[in-house]
Protein backbone atom coordinates (compact mmCIF):
# COMPACT_ATOMS: atom_id res chain seq x y z
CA UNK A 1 0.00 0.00 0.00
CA UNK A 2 1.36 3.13 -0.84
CA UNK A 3 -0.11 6.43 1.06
CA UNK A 4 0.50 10.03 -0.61
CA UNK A 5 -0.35 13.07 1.17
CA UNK A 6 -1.22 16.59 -0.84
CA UNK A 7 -1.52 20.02 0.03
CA UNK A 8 -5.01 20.48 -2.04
CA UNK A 9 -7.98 18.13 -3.34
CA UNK A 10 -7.45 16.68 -6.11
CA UNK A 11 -8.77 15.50 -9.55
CA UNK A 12 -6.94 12.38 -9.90
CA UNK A 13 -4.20 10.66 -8.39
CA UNK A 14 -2.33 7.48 -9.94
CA UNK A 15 1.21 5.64 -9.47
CA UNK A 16 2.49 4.39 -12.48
CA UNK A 17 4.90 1.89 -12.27
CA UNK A 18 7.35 0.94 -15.21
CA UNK A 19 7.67 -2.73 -16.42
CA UNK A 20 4.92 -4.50 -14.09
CA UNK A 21 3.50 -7.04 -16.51
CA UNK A 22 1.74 -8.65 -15.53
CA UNK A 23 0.13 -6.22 -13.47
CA UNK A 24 -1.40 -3.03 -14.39
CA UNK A 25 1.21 -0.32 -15.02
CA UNK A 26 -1.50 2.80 -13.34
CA UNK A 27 -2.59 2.20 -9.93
CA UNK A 28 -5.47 4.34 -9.48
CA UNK A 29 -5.23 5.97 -5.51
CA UNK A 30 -7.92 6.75 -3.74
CA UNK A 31 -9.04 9.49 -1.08
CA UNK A 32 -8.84 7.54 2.51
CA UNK A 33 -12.08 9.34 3.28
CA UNK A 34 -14.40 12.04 1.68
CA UNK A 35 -12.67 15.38 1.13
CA UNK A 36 -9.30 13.58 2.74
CA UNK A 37 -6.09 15.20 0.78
CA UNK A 38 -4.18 11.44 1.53
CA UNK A 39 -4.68 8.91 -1.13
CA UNK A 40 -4.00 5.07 -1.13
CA UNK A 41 -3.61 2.23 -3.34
CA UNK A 42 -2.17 -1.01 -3.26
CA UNK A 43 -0.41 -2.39 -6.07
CA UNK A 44 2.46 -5.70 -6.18
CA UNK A 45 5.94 -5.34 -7.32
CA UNK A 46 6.96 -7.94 -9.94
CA UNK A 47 10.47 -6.67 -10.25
CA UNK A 48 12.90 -3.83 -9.24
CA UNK A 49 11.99 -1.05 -11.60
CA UNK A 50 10.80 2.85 -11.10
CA UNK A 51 7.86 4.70 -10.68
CA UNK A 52 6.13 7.86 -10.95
CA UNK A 53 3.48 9.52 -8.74
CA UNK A 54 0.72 11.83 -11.17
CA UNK A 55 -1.48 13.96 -9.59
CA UNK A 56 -4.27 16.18 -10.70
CA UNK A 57 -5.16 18.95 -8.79
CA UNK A 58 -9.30 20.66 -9.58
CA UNK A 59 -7.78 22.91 -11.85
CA UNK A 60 -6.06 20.27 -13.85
CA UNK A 61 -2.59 21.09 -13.19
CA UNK A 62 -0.51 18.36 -12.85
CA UNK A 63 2.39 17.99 -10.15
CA UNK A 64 5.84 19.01 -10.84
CA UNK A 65 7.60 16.77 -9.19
CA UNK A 66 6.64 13.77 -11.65
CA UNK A 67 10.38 12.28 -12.25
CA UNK A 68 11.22 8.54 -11.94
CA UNK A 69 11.82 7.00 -8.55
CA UNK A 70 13.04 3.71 -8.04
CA UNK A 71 11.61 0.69 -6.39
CA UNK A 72 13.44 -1.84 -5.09
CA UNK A 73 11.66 -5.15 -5.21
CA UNK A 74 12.81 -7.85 -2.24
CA UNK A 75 12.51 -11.68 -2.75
CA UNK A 76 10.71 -12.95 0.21
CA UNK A 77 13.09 -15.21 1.75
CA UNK A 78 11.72 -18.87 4.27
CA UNK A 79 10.78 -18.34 7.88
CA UNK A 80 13.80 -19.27 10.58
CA UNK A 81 12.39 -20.91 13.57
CA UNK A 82 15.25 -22.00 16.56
CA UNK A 83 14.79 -23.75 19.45
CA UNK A 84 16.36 -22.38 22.23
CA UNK A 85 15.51 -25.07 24.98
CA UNK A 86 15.88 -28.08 26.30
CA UNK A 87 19.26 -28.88 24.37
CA UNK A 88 20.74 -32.11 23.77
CA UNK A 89 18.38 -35.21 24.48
CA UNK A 90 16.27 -35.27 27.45
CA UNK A 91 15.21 -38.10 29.41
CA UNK A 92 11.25 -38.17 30.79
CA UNK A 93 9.06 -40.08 33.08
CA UNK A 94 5.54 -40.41 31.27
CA UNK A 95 4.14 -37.75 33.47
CA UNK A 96 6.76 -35.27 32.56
CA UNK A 97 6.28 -31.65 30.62
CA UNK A 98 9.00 -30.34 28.86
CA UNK A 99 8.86 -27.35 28.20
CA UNK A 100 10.16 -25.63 24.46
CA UNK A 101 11.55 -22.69 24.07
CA UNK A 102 11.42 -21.27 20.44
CA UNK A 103 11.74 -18.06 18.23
CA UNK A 104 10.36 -17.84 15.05
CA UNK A 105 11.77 -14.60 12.72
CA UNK A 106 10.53 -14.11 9.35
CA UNK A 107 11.42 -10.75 6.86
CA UNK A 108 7.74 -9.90 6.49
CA UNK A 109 5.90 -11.56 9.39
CA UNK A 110 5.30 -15.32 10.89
CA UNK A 111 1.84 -16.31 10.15
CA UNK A 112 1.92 -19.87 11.79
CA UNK A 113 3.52 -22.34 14.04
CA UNK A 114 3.20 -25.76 14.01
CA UNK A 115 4.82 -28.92 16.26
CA UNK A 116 5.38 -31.73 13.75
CA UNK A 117 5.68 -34.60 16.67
CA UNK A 118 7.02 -38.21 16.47
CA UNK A 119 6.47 -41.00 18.88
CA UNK A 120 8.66 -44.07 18.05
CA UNK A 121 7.62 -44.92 14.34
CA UNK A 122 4.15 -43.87 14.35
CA UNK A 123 3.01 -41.53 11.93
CA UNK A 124 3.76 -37.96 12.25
CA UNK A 125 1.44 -35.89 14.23
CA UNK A 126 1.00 -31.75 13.66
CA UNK A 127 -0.05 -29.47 16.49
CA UNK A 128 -0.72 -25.75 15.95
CA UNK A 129 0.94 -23.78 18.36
CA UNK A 130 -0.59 -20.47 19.57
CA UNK A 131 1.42 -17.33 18.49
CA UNK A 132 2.67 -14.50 21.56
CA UNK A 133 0.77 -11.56 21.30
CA UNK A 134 3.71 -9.54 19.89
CA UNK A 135 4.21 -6.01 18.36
CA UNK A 136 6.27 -7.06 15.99
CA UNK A 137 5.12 -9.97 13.91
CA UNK A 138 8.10 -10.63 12.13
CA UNK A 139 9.84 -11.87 15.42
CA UNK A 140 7.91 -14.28 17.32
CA UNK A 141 9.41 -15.77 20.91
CA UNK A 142 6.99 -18.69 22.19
CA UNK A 143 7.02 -21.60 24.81
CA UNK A 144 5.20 -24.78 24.17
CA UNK A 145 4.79 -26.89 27.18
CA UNK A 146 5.21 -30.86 25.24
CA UNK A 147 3.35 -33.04 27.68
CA UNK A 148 4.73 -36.65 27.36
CA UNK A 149 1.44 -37.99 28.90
CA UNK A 150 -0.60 -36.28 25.80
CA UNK A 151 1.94 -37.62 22.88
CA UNK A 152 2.13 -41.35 23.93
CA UNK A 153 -2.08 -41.15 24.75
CA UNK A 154 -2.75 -42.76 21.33
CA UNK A 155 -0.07 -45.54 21.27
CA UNK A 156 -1.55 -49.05 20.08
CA UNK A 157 -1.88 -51.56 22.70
CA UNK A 158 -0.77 -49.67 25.78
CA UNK A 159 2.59 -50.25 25.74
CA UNK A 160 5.58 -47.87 26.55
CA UNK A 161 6.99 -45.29 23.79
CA UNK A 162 11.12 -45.26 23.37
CA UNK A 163 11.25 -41.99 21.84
CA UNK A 164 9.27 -39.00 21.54
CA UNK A 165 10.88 -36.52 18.11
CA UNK A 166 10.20 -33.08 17.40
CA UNK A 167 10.64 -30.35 15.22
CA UNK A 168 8.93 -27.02 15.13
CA UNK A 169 7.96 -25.56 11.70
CA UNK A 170 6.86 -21.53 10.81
CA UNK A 171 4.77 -20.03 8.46
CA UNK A 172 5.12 -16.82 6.49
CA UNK A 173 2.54 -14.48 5.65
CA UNK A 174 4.05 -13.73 2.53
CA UNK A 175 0.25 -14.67 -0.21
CA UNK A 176 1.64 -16.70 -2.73
């Protein structure tokens, strides 16, 4: 979304971006409310390229300042998740809850996080994890309390589990 602010009304009010194909090359912005003098309009960027801002004031004079700016288009890159604790293997009685400590960063914001968990060879099991409230959703610190009792529940025919895997996976909110 790009906002631009003017000193007047105006007529019209359009960003037109060079070499967008497949998207439109004129973004038509908008007045953010009736009689507002700040206009919006969302657009994508395909590529690195420039653009131009034209505006039309009542009068139909057009802005001066109408020269080529650039824009510099960033390739959204995967969603890093650590885990910060426990380290190492960890032995547990049944009743145990360990607790994992995790940060998920992402360059335009985590939308997800899931537990993908393992016990002994059964099939793989995913758990959505609930994302901290944060101000910043780009950089997401969380705790997930794994309760042993809970993952070894479902085991066929009662009988103990050896191993218990885990691996914690983010989600972008980049819209494909």
């Amino acid at each position: 979304t790009l906002t631009v602010d003017s000193t007047q009304p105006l007529k019209t009010a359009q960003l037109e971006i060079a070499d967008n194909a497949p998207h439109s090359a004129l973004v038509d912005l908008h007045p953010l409310q009736p009689g507002s003098k700040s206009y919006a309009g969302e657009f994508t960027v395909i590529r690195s390229t420039q653009y131009k801002i034209k505006l039309v004031n009542s009068l139909g004079l057009e802005n001066a300042d109408n020269q080529p700016r650039p824009i510099l288009a960033r390739a959204d890159a995967p969603p890093q998740i650590t885990i910060s604790s426990p380290i190492g293997i960890v032995k547990v009685r049944p009743d145990d809850t360990v607790n994992v400590a995790y940060e998920a960063v992402d360059d335009f914001g985590v939308s997800k996080i899931e537990a993908l968990v393992q016990v002994d060879e059964l099939p793989v099991k995913t758990i959505g994890l609930v994302l901290s409230n944060t101000p910043a959703p780009n950089k997401v610190p969380g705790k997930w309390p794994l309760s042993v009792a809970e993952m070894v529940r479902d085991i066929p025919g009662g009988r103990d589990a050896k191993k218990i895997t885990y691996q914690l996976r983010a989600t972008d909110n980049c819209q494909p």
